[in-house]
Protein backbone atom coordinates (compact mmCIF):
# COMPACT_ATOMS: atom_id res chain seq x y z
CA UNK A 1 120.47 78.26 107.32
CA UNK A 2 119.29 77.38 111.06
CA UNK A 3 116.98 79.13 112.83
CA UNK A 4 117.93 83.00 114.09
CA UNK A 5 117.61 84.17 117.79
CA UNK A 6 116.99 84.67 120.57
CA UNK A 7 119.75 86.00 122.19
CA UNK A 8 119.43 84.99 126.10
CA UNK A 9 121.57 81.89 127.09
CA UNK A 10 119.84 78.29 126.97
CA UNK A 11 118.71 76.13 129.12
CA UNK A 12 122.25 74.65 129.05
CA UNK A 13 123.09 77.05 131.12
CA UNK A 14 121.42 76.19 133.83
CA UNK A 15 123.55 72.44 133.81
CA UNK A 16 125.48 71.98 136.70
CA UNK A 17 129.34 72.57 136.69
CA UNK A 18 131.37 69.61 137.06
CA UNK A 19 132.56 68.64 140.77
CA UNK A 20 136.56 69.37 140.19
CA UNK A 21 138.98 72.08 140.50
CA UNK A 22 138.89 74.05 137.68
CA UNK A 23 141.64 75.90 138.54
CA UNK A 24 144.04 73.50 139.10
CA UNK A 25 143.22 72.21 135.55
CA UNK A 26 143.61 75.51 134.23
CA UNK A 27 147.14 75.31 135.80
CA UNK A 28 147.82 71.87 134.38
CA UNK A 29 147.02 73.20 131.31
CA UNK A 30 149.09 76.02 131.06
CA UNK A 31 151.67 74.24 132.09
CA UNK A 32 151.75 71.86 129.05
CA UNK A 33 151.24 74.42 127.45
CA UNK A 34 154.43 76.37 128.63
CA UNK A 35 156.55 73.20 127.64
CA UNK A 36 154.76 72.49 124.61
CA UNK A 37 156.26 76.25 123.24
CA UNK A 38 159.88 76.91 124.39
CA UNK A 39 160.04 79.21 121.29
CA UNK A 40 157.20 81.30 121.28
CA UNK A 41 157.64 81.77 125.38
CA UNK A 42 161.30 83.30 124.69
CA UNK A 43 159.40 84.86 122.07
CA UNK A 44 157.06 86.83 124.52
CA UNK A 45 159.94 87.73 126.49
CA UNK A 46 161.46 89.77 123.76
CA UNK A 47 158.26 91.26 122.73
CA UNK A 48 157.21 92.99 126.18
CA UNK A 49 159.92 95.02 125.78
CA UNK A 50 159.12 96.84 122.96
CA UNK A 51 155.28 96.07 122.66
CA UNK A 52 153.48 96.74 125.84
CA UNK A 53 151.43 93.49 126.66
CA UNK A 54 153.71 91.59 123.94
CA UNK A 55 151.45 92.66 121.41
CA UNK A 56 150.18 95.27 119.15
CA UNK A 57 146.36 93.67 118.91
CA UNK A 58 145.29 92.73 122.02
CA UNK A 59 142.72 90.09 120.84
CA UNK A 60 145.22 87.65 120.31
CA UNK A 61 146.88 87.80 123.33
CA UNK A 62 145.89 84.73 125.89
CA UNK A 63 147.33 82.95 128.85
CA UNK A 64 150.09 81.88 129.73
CA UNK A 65 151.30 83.94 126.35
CA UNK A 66 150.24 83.50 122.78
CA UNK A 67 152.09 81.34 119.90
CA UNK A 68 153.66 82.63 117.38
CA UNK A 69 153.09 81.74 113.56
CA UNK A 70 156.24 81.39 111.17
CA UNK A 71 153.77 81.06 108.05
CA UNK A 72 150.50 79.95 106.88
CA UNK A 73 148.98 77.98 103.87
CA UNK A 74 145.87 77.29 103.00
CA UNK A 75 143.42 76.22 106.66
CA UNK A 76 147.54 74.99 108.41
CA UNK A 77 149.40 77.85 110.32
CA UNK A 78 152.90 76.98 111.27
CA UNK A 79 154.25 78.24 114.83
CA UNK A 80 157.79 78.65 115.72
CA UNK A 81 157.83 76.17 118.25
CA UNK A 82 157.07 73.63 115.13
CA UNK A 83 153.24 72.85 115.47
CA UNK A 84 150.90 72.52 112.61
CA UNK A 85 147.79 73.93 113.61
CA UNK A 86 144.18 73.73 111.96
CA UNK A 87 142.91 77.21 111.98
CA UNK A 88 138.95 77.37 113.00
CA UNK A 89 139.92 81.30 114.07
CA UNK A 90 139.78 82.40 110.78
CA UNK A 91 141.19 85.97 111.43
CA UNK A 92 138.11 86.52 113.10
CA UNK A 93 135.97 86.66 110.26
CA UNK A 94 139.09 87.95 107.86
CA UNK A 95 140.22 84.69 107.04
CA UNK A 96 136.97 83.16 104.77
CA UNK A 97 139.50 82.48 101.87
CA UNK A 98 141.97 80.58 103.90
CA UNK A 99 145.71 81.14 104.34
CA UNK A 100 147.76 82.91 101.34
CA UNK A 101 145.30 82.40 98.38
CA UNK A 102 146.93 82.25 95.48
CA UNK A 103 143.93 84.05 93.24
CA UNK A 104 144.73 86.76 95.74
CA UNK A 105 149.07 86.51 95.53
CA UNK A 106 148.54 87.41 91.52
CA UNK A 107 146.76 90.05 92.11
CA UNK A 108 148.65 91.58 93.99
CA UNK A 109 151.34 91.14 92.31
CA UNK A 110 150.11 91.99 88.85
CA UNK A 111 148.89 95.14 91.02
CA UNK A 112 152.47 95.96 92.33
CA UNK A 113 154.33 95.79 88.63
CA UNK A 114 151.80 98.33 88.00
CA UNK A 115 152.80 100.67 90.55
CA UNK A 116 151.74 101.44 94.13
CA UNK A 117 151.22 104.44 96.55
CA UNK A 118 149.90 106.18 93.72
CA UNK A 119 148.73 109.40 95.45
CA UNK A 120 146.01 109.59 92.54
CA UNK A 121 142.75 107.96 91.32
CA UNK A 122 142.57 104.57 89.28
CA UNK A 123 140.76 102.37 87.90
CA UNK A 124 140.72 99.49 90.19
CA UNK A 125 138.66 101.79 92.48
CA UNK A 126 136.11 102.28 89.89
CA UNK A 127 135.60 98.42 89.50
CA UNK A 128 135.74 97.49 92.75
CA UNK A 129 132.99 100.06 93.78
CA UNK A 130 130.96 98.58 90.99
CA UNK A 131 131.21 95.31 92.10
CA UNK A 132 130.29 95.97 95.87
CA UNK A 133 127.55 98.45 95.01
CA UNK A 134 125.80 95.19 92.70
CA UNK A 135 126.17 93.13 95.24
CA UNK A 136 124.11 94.99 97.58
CA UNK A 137 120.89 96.14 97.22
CA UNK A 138 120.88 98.63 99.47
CA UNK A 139 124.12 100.44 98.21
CA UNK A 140 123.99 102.79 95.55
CA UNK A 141 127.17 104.43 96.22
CA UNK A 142 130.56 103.51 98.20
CA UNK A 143 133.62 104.81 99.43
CA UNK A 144 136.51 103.23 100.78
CA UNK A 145 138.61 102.60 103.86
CA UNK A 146 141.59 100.82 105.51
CA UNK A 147 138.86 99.08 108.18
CA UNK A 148 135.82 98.00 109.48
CA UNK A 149 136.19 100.26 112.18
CA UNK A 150 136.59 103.66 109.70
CA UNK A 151 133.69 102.46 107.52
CA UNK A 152 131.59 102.77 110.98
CA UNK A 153 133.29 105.84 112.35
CA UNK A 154 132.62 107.61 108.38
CA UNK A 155 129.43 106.04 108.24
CA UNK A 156 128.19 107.83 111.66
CA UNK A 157 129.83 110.84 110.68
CA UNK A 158 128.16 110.87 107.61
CA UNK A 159 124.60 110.06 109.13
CA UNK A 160 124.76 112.65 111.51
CA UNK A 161 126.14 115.25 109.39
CA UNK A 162 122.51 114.40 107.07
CA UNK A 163 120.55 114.54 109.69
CA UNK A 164 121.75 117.26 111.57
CA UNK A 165 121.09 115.60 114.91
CA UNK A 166 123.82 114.08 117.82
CA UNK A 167 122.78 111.26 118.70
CA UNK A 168 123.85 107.20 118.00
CA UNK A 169 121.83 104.05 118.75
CA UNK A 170 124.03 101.38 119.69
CA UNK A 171 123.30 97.69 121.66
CA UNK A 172 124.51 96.27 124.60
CA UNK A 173 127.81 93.93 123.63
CA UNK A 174 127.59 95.44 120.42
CA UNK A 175 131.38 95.50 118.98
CA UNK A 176 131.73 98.01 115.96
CA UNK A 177 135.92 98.47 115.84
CA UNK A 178 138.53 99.03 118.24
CA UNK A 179 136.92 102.67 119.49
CA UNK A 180 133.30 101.81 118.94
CA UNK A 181 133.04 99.07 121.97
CA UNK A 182 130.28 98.29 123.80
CA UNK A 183 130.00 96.01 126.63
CA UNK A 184 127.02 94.42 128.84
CA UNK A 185 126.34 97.86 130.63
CA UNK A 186 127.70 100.24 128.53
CA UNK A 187 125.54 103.23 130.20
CA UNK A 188 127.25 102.49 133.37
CA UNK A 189 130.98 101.34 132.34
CA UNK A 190 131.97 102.94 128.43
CA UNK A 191 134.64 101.59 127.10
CA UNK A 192 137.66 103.91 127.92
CA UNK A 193 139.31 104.28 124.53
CA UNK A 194 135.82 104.66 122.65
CA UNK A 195 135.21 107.85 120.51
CA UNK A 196 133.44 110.92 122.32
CA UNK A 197 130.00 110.59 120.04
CA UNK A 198 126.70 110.92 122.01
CA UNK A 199 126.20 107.02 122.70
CA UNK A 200 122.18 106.11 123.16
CA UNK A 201 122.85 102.30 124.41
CA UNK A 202 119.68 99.87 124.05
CA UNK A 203 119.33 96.29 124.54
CA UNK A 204 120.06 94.14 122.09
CA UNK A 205 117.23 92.03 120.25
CA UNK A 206 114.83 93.98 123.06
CA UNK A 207 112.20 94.79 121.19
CA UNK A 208 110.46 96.76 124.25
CA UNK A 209 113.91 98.67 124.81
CA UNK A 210 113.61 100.36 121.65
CA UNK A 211 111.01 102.92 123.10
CA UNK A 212 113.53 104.55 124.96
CA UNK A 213 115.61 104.70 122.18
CA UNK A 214 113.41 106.51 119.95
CA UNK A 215 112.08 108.97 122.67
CA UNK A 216 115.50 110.76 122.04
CA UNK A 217 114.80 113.62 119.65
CA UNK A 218 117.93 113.89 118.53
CA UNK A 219 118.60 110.34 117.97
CA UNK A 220 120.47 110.81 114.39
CA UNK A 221 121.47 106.89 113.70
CA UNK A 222 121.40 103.44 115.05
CA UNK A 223 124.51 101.40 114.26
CA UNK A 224 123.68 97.69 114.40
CA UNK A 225 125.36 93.91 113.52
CA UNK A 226 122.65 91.68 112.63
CA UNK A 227 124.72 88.85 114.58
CA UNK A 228 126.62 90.13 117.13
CA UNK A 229 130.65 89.06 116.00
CA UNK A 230 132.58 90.10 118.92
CA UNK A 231 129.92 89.64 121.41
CA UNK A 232 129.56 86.27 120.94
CA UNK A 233 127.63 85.38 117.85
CA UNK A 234 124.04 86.41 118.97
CA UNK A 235 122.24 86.51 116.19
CA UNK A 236 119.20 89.16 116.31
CA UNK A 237 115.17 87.58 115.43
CA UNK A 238 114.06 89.07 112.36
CA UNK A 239 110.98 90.60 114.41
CA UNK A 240 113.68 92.92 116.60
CA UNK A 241 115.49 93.86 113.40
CA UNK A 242 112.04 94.31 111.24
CA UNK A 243 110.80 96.74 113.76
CA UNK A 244 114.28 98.28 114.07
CA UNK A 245 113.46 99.27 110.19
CA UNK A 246 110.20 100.17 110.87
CA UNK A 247 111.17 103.07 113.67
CA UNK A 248 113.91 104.53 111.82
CA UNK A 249 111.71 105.02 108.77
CA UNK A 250 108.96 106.67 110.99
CA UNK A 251 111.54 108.95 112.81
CA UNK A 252 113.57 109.88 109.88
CA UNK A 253 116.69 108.05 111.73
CA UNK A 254 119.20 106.61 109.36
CA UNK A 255 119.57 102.93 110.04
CA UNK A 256 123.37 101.60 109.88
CA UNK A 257 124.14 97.52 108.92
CA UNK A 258 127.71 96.93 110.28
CA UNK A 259 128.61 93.80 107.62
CA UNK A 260 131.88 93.98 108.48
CA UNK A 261 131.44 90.24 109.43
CA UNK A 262 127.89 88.87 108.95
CA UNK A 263 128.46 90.00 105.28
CA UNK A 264 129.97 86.56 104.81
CA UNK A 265 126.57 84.53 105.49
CA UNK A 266 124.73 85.03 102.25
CA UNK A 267 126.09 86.71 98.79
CA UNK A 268 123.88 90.07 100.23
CA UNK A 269 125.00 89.73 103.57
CA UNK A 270 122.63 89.98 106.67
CA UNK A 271 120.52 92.57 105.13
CA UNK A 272 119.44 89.66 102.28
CA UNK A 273 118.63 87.28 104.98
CA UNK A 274 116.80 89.31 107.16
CA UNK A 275 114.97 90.44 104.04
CA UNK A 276 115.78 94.14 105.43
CA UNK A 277 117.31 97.36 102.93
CA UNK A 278 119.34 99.22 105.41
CA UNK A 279 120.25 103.36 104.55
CA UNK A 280 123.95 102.58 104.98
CA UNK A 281 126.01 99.68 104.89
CA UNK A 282 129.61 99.25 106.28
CA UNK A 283 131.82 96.65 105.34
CA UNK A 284 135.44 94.96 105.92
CA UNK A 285 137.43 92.38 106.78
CA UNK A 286 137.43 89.48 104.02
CA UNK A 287 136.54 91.51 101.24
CA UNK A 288 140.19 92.06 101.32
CA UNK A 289 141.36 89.19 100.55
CA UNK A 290 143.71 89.22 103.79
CA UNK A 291 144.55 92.89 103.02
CA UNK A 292 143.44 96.17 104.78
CA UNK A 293 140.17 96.59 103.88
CA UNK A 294 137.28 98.89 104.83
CA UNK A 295 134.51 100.38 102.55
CA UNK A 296 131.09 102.30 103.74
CA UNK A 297 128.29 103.05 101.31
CA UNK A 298 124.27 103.63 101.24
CA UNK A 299 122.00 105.33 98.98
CA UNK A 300 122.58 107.91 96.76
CA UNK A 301 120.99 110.65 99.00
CA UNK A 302 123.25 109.67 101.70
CA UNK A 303 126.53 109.76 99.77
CA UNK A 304 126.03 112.66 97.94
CA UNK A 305 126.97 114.59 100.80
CA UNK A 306 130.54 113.87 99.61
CA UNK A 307 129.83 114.99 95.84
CA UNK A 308 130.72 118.44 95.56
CA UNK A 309 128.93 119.08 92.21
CA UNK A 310 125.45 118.17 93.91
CA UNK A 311 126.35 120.54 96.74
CA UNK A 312 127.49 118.35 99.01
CA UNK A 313 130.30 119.77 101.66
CA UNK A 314 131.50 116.06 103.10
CA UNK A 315 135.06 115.05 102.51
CA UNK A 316 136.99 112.25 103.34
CA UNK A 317 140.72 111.99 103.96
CA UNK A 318 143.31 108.49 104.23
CA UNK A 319 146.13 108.47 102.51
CA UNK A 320 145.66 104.30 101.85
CA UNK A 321 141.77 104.53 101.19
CA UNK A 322 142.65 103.71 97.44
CA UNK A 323 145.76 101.69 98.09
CA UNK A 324 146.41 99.26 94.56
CA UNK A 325 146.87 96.27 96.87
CA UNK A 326 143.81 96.91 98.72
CA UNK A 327 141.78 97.02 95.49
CA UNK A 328 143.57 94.76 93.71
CA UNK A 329 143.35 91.77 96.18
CA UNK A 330 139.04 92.86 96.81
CA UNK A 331 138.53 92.48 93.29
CA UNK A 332 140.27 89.21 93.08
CA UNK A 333 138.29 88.35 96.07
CA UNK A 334 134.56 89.43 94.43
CA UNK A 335 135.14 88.35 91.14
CA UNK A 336 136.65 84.90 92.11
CA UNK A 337 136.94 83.49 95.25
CA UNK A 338 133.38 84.22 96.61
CA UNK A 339 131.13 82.17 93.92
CA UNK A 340 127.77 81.61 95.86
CA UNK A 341 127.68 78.19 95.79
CA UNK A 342 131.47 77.63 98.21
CA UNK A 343 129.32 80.40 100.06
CA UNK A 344 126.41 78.48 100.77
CA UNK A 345 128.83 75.86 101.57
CA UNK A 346 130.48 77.23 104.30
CA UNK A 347 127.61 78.64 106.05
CA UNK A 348 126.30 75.07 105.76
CA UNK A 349 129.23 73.86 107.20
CA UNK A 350 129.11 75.78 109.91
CA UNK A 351 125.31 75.66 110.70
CA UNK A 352 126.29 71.62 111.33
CA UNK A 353 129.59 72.14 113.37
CA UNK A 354 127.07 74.58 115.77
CA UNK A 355 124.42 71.79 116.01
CA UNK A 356 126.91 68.68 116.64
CA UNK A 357 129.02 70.82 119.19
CA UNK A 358 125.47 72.19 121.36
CA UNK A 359 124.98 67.75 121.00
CA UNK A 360 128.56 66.66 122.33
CA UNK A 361 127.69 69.57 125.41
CA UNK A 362 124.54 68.14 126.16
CA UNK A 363 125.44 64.55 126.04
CA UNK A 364 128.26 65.33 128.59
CA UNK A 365 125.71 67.33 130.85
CA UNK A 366 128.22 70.14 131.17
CA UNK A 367 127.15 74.08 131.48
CA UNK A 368 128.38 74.50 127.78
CA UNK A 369 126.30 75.85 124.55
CA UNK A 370 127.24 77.58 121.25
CA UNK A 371 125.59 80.01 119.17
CA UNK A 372 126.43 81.75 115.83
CA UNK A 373 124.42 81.60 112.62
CA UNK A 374 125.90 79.64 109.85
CA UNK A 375 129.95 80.20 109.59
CA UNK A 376 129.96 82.39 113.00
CA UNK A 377 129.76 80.53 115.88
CA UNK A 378 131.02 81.24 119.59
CA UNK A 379 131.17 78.42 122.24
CA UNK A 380 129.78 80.18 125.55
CA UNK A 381 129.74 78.58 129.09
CA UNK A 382 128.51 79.02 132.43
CA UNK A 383 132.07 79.41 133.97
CA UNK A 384 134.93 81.03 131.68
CA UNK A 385 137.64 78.48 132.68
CA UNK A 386 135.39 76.28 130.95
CA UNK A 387 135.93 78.03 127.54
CA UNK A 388 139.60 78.72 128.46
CA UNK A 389 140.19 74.78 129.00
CA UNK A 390 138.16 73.64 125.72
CA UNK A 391 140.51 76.24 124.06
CA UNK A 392 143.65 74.60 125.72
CA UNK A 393 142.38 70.79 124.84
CA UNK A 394 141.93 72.20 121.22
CA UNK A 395 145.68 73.37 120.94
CA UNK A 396 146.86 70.35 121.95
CA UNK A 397 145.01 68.48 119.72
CA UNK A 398 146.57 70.98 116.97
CA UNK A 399 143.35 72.91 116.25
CA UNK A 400 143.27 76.73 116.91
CA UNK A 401 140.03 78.57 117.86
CA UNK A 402 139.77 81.98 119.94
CA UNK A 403 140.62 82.50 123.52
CA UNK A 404 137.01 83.15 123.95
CA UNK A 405 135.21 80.63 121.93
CA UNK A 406 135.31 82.54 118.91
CA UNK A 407 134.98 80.45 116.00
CA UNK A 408 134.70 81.83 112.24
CA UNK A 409 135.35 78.74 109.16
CA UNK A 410 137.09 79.43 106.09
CA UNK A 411 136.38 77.81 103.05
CA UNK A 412 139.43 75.71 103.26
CA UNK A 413 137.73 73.78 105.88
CA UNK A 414 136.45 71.12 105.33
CA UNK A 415 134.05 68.34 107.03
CA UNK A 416 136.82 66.20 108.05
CA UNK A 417 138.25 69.70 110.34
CA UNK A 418 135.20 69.94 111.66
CA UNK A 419 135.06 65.74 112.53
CA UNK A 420 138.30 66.21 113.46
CA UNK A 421 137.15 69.11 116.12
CA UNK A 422 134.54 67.97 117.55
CA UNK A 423 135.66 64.71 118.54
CA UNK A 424 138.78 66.72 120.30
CA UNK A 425 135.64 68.11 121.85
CA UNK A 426 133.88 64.92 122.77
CA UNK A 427 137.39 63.35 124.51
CA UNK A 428 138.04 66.74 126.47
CA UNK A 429 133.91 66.49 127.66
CA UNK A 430 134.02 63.15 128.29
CA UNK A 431 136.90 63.31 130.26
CA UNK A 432 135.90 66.06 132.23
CA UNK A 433 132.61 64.61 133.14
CA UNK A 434 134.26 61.45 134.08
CA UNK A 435 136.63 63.52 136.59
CA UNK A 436 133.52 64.87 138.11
């Protein structure tokens, strides 16, 4: 896998912008757009009535309003304006088995004849647990969830509750679920629907900012990605995150991996490429197969504050925590569709698509750049319209990546996608430049 951090933006940066009107192109855009999606427009229409926004999850919402998806197969979604479109979105990270696996579908189903909603304890639970827990050397013991962002909230409620202390570490752009948002300046603007914990925000891969951090006394937990999902695939040096170990072990501070995402880059996540054991790991997203998922776990010490018998007083409610589908469709995922090797693969993959993208951007001279570290990647430019108008030219080329640049590969990609995508790229640079 490529080479990890830094975070700041490159040199590319600093390219000039090309000498047109962006706006107007943005218009031009959504304008094809518009015609390009009768359905999905009339679509929209009926949705703001009953769904403020049009949606129910804002992330997918974009300008001039978002398509909408009759079905999906394998790396194809379908819309209901009839476009085939080759999905480099992924689910944002959800997606790493592709569209409707079948090794998933039997599960579930298997799972269903079986029973659901049980309202009692089973046995999928028990094997699923085992298989999570030997998969990651830092987790002795796990509970589950219905998301990434209850792992985090239970695994800082469970940190602070051990250490008897207030406070929680968190970075600049960090992203940790849907009330645990963090953006550029979080001191000075906190994000409106987070939760009301005691927030300590640092920088992120700032070493020196760290001091501060730790001069809290009651500083109880730092919750951290290793690569920054949501904030644009920043990947951390292993120095920051090293020394990030290093204090928290000195200061008795209980040091939080969020793997929701970056647990897709190696078969032990971020902590096995960083070489780092973290006290408490929280997990999500693809584990599931495409189902709710959510799980949080750490070391023994940690988690026994929910076992009763060795006098611990935690508990931990959710009606769904256990679901059968949930379980069923994660063990199907862990025992079959995540052999190390189609793994490697896609990290691989991705590691190239990165590399021949940043090459297309600088061959074009334009203010564009992408970072990510192997199947994460995020395409970042000077100006925003940029990314909004490489999104556009990708759409119309049939190939779907996020609104912001947001890029996550499934394992139904293949190299002939990513061909495919970056020479959509190459005709949408070159004929930008040539316009300038």
């Amino acid at each position: 896998m490529g080479n990890v951090g830094p975070v700041t933006d490159p040199p590319a940066a600093d390219r000039p912008l090309p000498d047109v009107d962006l706006d107007a192109l943005v218009k031009t855009a959504h304008d094809g757009y518009r015609a390009a999606h009768p359905e999905s427009a009339r679509a929209d229409r009926r949705a703001r009535r009953v769904l403020p926004g049009g949606n129910t999850r804002s992330v997918l919402d974009f300008a001039p309003f978002p398509f909408r998806v009759r079905s999906a197969s394998g790396v194809e979604l379908h819309t209901i304006d009839g476009h085939r479109l080759i999905d480099f979105c992924g689910n944002y990270t959800a997606g790493l088995l592709g569209h409707s696996p079948d090794l998933v579908k039997r599960a579930v189903i298997d799972a269903l004849d079986s029973g659901w909603a049980l309202g009692a304890t089973h046995e999928r639970e028990i094997e699923l647990a085992e298989l999570l827990c030997s998969r990651f050397a830092s987790m002795d013991q796990v509970r589950f969830t219905n998301s990434g962002t209850e792992a985090n909230l239970m695994a800082i409620g469970t940190a602070l509750h051990a250490t008897g202390r207030s406070g929680v570490g968190v970075f600049d752009r960090a992203y940790h679920g849907g009330v645990l948002s963090f953006g550029p300046d979080p001191r000075e603007r906190p994000a409106p629907m987070n939760v009301p914990h005691r927030f300590i925000p640092a920088g992120f891969d700032d070493a020196s900012s760290l001091d501060a951090l730790f001069a809290d006394d009651d500083l109880g937990c730092v919750l951290v990605e290793a690569v920054q999902g949501s904030g644009g695939c920043r990947p951390a040096s292993p120095e920051f995150l090293h020394e990030l170990r290093r204090r928290c072990t000195d200061d008795d501070v209980v040091l939080i991996f969020d793997e929701v995402m970056t647990s897709r880059l190696a078969p032990g996540g971020a902590q096995q490429i960083f070489g780092i054991d973290a006290d408490m790991t929280t997990l999500g997203k693809y584990f599931g197969g495409g189902m709710t998922f959510g799980a949080f776990g750490g070391t023994a010490e940690l988690m026994g504050h929910f076992d009763a018998e060795q006098g611990g007083t935690l508990t931990q409610a959710g009606t769904f925590n256990n679901n059968v589908v949930s379980m069923a469709a994660a063990v199907a995922t862990l025992r079959h569709g995540l052999p190390d090797e189609k793994l490697a693969a896609v990290n691989a993959r991705g590691e190239k698509l990165r590399t021949e993208l940043n090459a297309v951007f600088a061959a074009a001279d334009l203010p564009l750049w992408t970072t990510g570290l192997g199947s994460m990647l995020n395409v970042h430019a000077a100006d925003d319209r940029l990314v909004e108008l490489a999104f556009h030219a990708a759409l119309a080329d049939g190939i779907y990546i996020a609104r912001r640049g947001f890029l996550a590969l499934s394992m139904a990609i293949t190299d002939a996608h990513c061909a495919d995508l970056t020479a959509t790229i190459e005709r949408w640079t070159a004929a930008l430049a040539a316009r300038g």
